[in-house]
C-alpha atoms as a PDB file:
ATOM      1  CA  UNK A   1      55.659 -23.237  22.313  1.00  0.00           C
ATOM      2  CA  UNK A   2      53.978 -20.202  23.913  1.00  0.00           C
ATOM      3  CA  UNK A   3      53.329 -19.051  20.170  1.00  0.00           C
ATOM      4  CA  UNK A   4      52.228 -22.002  18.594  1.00  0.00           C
ATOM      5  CA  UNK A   5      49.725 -22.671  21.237  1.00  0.00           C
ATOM      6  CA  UNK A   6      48.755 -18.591  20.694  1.00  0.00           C
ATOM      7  CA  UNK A   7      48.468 -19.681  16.878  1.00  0.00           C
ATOM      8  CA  UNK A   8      46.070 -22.413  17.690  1.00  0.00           C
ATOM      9  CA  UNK A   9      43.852 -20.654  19.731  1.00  0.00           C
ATOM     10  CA  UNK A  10      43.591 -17.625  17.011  1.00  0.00           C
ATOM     11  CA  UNK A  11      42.269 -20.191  14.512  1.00  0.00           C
ATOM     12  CA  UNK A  12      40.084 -22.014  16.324  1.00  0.00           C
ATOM     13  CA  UNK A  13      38.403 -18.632  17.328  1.00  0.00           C
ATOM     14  CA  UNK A  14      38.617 -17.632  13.926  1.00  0.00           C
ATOM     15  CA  UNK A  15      37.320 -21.085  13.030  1.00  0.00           C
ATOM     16  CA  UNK A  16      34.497 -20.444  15.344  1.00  0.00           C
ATOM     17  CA  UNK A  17      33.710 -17.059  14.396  1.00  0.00           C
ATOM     18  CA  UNK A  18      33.257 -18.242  10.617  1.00  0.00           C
ATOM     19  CA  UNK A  19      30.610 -20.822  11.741  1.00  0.00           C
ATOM     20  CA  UNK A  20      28.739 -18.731  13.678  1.00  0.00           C
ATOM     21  CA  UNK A  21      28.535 -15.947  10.750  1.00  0.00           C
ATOM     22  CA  UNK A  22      27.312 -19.109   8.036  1.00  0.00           C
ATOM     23  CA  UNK A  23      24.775 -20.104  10.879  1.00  0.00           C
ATOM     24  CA  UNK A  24      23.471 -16.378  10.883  1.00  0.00           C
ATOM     25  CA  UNK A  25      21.188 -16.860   7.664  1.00  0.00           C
ATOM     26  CA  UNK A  26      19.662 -19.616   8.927  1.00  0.00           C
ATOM     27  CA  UNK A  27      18.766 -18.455  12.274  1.00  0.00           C
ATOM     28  CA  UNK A  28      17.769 -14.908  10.919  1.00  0.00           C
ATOM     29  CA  UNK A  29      15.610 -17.014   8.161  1.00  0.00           C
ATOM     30  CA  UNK A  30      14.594 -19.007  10.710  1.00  0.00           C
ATOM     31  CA  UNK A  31      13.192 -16.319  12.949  1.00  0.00           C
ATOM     32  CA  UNK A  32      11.466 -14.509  10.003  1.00  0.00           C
ATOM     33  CA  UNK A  33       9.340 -17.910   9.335  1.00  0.00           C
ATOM     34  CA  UNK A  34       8.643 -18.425  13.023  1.00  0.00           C
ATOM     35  CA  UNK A  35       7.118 -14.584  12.532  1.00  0.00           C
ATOM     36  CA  UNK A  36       5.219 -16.266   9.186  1.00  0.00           C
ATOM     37  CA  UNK A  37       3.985 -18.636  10.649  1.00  0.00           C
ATOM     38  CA  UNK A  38       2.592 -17.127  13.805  1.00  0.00           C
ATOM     39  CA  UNK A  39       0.532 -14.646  11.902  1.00  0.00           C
ATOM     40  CA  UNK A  40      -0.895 -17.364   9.828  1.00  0.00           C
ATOM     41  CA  UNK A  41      -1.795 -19.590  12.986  1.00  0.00           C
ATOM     42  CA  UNK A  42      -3.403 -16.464  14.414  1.00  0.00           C
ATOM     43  CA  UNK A  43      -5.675 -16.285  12.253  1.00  0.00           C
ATOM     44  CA  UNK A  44      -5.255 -12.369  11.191  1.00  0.00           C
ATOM     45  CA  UNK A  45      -6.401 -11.327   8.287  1.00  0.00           C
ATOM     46  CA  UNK A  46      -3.057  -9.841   6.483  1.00  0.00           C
ATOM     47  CA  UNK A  47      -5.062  -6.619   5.470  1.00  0.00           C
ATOM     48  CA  UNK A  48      -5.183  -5.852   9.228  1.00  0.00           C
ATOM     49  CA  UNK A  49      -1.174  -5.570   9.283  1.00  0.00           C
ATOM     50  CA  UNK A  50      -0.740  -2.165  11.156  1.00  0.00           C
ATOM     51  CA  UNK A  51       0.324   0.877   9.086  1.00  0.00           C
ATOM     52  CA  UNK A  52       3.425   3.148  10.207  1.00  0.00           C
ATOM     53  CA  UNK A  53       1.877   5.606   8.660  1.00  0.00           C
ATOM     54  CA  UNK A  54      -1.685   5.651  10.241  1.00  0.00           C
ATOM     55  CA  UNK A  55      -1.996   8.799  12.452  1.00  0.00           C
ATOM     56  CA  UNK A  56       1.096  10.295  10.359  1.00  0.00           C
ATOM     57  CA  UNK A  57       0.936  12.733   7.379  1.00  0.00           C
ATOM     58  CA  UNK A  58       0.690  11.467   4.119  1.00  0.00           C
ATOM     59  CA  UNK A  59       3.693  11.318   1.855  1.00  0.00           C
ATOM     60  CA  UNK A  60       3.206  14.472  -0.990  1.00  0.00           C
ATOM     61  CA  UNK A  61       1.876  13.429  -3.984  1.00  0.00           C
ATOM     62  CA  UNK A  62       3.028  15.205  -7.315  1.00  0.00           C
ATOM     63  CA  UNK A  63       1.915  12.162  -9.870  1.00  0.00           C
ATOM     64  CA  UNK A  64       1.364  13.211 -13.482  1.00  0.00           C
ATOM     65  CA  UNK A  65      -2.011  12.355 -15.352  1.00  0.00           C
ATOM     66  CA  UNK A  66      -2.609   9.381 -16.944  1.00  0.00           C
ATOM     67  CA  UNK A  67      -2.405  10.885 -20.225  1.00  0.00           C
ATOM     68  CA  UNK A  68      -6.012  10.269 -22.427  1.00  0.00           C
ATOM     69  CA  UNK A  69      -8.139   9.430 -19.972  1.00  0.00           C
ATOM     70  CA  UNK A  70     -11.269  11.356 -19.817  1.00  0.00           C
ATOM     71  CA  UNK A  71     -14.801  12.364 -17.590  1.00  0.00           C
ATOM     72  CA  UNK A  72     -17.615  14.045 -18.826  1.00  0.00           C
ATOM     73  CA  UNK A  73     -15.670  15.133 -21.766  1.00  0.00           C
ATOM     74  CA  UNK A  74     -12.321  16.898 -19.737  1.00  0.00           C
ATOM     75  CA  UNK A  75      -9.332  15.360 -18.976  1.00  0.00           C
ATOM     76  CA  UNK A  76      -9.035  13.573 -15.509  1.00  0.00           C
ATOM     77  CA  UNK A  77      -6.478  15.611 -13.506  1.00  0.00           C
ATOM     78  CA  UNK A  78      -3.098  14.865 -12.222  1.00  0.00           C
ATOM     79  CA  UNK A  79      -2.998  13.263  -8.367  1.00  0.00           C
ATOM     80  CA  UNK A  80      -1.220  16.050  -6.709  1.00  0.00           C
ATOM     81  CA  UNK A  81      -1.742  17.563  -2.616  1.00  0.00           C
ATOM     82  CA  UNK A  82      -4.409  19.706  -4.317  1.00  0.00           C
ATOM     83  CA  UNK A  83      -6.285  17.401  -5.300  1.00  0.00           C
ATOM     84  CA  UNK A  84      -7.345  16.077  -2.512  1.00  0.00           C
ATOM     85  CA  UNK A  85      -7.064  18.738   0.352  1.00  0.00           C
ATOM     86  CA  UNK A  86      -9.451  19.287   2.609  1.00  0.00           C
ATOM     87  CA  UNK A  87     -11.416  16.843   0.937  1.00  0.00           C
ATOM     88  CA  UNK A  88     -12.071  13.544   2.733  1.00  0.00           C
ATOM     89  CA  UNK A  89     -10.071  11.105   0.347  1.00  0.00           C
ATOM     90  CA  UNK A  90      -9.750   7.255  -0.841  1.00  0.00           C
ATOM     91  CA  UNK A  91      -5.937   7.132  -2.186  1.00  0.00           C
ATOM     92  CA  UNK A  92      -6.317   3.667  -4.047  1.00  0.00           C
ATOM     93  CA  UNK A  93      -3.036   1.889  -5.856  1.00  0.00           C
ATOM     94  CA  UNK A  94      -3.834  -0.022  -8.569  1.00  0.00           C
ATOM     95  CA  UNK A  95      -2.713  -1.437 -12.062  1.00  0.00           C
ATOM     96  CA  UNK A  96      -3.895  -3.252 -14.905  1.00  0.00           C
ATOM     97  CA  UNK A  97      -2.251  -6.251 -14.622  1.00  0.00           C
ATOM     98  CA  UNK A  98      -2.952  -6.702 -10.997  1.00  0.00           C
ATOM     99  CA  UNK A  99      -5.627  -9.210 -10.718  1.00  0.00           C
ATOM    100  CA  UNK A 100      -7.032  -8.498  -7.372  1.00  0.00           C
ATOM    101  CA  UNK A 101      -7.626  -5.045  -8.343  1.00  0.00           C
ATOM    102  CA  UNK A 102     -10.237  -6.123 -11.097  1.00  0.00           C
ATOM    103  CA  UNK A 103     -11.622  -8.224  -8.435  1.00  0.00           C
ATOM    104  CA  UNK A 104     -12.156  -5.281  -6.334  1.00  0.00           C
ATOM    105  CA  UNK A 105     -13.074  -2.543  -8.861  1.00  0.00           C
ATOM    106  CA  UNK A 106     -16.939  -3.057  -8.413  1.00  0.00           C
ATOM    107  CA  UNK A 107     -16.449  -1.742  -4.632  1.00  0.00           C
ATOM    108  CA  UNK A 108     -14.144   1.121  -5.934  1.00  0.00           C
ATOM    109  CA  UNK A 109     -17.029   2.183  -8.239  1.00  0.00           C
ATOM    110  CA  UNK A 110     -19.815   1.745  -5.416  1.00  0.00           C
ATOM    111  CA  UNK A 111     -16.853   4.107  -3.299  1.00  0.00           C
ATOM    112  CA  UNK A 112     -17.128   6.415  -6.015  1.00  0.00           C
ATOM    113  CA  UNK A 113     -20.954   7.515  -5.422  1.00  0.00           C
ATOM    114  CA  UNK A 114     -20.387   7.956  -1.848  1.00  0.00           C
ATOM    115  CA  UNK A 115     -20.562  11.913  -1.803  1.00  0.00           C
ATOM    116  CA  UNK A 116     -18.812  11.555   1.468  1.00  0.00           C
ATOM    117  CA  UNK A 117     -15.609  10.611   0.011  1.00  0.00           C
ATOM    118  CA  UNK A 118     -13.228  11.254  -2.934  1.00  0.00           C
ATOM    119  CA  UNK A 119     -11.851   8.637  -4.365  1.00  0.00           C
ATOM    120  CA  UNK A 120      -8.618   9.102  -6.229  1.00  0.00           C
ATOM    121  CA  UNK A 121      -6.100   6.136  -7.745  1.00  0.00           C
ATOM    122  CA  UNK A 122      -2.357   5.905  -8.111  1.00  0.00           C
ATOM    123  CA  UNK A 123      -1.573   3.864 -11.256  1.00  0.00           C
ATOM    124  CA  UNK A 124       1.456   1.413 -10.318  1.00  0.00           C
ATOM    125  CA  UNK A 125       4.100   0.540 -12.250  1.00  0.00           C
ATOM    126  CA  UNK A 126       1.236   0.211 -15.652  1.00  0.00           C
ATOM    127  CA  UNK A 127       1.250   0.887 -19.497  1.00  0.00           C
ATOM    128  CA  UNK A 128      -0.359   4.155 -20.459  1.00  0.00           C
ATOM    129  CA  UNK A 129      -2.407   1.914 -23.102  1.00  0.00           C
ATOM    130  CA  UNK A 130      -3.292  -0.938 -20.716  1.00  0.00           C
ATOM    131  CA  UNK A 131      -4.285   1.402 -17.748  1.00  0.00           C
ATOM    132  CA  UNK A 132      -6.882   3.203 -20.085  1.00  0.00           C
ATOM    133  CA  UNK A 133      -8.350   0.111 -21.317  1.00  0.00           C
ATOM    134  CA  UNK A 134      -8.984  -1.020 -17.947  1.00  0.00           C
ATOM    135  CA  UNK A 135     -10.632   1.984 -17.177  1.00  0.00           C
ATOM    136  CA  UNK A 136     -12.469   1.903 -20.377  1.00  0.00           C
ATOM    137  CA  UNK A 137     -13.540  -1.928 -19.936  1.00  0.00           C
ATOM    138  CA  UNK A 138     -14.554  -1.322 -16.087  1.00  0.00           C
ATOM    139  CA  UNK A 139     -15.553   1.887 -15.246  1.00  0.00           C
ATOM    140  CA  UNK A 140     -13.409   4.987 -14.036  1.00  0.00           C
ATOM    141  CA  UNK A 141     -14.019   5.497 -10.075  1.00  0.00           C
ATOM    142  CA  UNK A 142     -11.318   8.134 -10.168  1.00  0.00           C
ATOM    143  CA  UNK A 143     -11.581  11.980  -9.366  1.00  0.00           C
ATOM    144  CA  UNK A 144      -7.523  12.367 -10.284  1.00  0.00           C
ATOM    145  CA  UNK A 145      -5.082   9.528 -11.637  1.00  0.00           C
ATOM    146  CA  UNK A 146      -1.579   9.695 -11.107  1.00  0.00           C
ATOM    147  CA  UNK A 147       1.016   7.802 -12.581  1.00  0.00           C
ATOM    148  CA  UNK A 148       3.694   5.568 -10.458  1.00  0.00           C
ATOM    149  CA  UNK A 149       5.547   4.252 -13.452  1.00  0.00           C
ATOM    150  CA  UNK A 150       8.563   3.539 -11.113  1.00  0.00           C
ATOM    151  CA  UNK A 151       6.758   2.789  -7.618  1.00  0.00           C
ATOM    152  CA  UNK A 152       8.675   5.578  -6.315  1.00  0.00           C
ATOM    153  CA  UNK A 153       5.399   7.291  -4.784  1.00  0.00           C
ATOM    154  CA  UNK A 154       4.286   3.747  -3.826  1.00  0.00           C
ATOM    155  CA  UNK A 155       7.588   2.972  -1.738  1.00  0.00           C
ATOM    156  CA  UNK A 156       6.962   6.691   0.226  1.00  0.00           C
ATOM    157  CA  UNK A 157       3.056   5.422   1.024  1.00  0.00           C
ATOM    158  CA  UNK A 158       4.793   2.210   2.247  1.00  0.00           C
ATOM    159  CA  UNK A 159       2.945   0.079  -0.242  1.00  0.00           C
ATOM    160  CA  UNK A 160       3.714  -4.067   0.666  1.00  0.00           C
ATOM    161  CA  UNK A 161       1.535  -5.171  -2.281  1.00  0.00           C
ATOM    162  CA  UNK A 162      -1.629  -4.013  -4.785  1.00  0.00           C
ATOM    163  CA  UNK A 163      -4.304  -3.485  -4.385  1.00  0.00           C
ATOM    164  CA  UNK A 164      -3.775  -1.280  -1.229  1.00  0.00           C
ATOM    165  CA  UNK A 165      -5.960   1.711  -0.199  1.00  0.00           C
ATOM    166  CA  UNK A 166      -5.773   4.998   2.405  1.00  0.00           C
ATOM    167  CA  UNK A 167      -8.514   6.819   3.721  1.00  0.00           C
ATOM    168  CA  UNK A 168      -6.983  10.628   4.412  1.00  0.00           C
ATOM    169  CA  UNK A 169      -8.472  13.291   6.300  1.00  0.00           C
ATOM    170  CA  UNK A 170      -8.933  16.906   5.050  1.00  0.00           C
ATOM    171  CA  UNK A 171      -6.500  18.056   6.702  1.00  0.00           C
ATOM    172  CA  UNK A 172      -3.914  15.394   5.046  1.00  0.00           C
ATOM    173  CA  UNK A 173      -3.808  12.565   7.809  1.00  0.00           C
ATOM    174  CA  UNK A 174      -3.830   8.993   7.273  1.00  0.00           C
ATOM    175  CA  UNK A 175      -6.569   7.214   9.178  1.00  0.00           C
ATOM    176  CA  UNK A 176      -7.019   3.995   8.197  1.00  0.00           C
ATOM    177  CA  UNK A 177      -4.834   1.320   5.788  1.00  0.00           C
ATOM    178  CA  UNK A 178      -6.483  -1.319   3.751  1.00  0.00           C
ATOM    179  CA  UNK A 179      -3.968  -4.235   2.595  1.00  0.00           C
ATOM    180  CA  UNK A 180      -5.230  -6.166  -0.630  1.00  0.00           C
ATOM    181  CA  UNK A 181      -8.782  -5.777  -2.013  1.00  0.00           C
ATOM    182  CA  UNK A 182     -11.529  -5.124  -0.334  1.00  0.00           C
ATOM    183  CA  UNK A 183     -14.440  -7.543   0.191  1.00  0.00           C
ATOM    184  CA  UNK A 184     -17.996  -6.803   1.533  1.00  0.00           C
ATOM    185  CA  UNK A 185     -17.157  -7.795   4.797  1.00  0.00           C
ATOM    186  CA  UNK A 186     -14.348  -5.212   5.160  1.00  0.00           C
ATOM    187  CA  UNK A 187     -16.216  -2.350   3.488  1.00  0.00           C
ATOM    188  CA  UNK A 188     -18.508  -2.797   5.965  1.00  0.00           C
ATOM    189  CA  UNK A 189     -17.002  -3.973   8.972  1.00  0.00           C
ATOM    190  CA  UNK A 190     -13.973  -1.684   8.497  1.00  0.00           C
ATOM    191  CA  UNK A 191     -13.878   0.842   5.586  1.00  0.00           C
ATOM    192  CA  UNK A 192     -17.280   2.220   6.660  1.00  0.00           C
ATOM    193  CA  UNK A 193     -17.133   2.895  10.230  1.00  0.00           C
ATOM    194  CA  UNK A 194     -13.994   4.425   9.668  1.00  0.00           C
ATOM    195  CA  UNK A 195     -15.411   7.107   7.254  1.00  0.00           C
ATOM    196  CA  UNK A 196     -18.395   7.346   9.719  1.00  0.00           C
ATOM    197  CA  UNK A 197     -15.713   7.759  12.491  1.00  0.00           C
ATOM    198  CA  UNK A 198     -13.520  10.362  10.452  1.00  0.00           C
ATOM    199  CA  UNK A 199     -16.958  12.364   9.728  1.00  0.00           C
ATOM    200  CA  UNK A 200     -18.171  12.905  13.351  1.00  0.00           C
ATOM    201  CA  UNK A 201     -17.865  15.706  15.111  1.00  0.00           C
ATOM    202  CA  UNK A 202     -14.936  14.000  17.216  1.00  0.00           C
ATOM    203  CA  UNK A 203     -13.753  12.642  14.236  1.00  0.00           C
END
């Protein structure tokens, strides 16, 4: 008797156990849309979702060229750690087919004459072809291309989604994120003061 009764205990804990691992989905899908939906009733703008990476290094970059694509007559260079140290630096990520980054490309150009800054682009997951027609239809803002044909270089800048843009120090730090295109509010409510901030003397 003792074992039957030791039987029917160990299924209906086993029973138990199996219904609380088919419930775990649901709660942990559950949780992540509470999360959803609180940062959409906040009212945050998702571009302002905080970067692990601010304050931290940036990941090396060793991106080859985008092959036949040309300034002043010489080939634009690779993106590589030369490129931009000790240079103040816009690292933008970008492709072709990405429609918010033709929507933003006027600003990236306006970036581009801002002696201040150099502004390089990481080419993500593109077509050799379609990438230099893009350039070629909208104008090339880009000191050095590289190209992410894999999103290998995107995963180590912790890239959620392009358009998304860095603004590195000379000395290779990461000081400020921007999440999807910029507008003219966050150019200048955010882009600007932080190059202003990162070209003070505390800064």
């Amino acid at each position: 008797m003792s074992e039957q009764t030791n039987a029917t205990t160990a299924a209906a804990s086993g029973s138990r156990r199996r219904v609380l691992i088919g419930f775990l989905p649901l709660v942990l899908f559950i949780g992540l849309a509470g999360v959803f939906l609180y940062q959409l009733g906040s009212g945050k703008d998702a571009s302002e979702i905080p970067s692990v990476l601010i304050g931290s290094k940036a990941p090396s970059l060793a991106l080859p060229p985008l092959e036949g694509l040309v300034a002043a007559g010489a080939p634009v260079p690779a993106l590589t750690d030369a490129a931009i140290a000790g240079k103040l630096s816009l690292v933008n990520v970008w492709a072709s087919w990405c429609v918010p980054c033709r929507q933003e490309h006027p600003f990236m150009l306006e970036l581009a004459r801002d002696p201040r800054i150099e502004v390089v682009g990481i080419n993500y997951k593109d077509k050799n072809a379609n990438a230099l027609s893009f350039l070629g239809e909208l104008g090339n803002p880009y000191a050095a291309v590289g190209v992410d044909p894999v999103g290998k270089a995107a995963i180590d800048w912790g890239v959620y989604g392009i358009p998304e843009t860095y603004l590195v120090a000379p000395d290779g730090t990461i000081l400020f994120k921007q999440i999807g295109p910029f507008t003219e509010d966050s150019l200048k409510t955010r882009l600007l003061p932080a190059i202003e901030k990162a070209m003070s003397p505390a800064g």
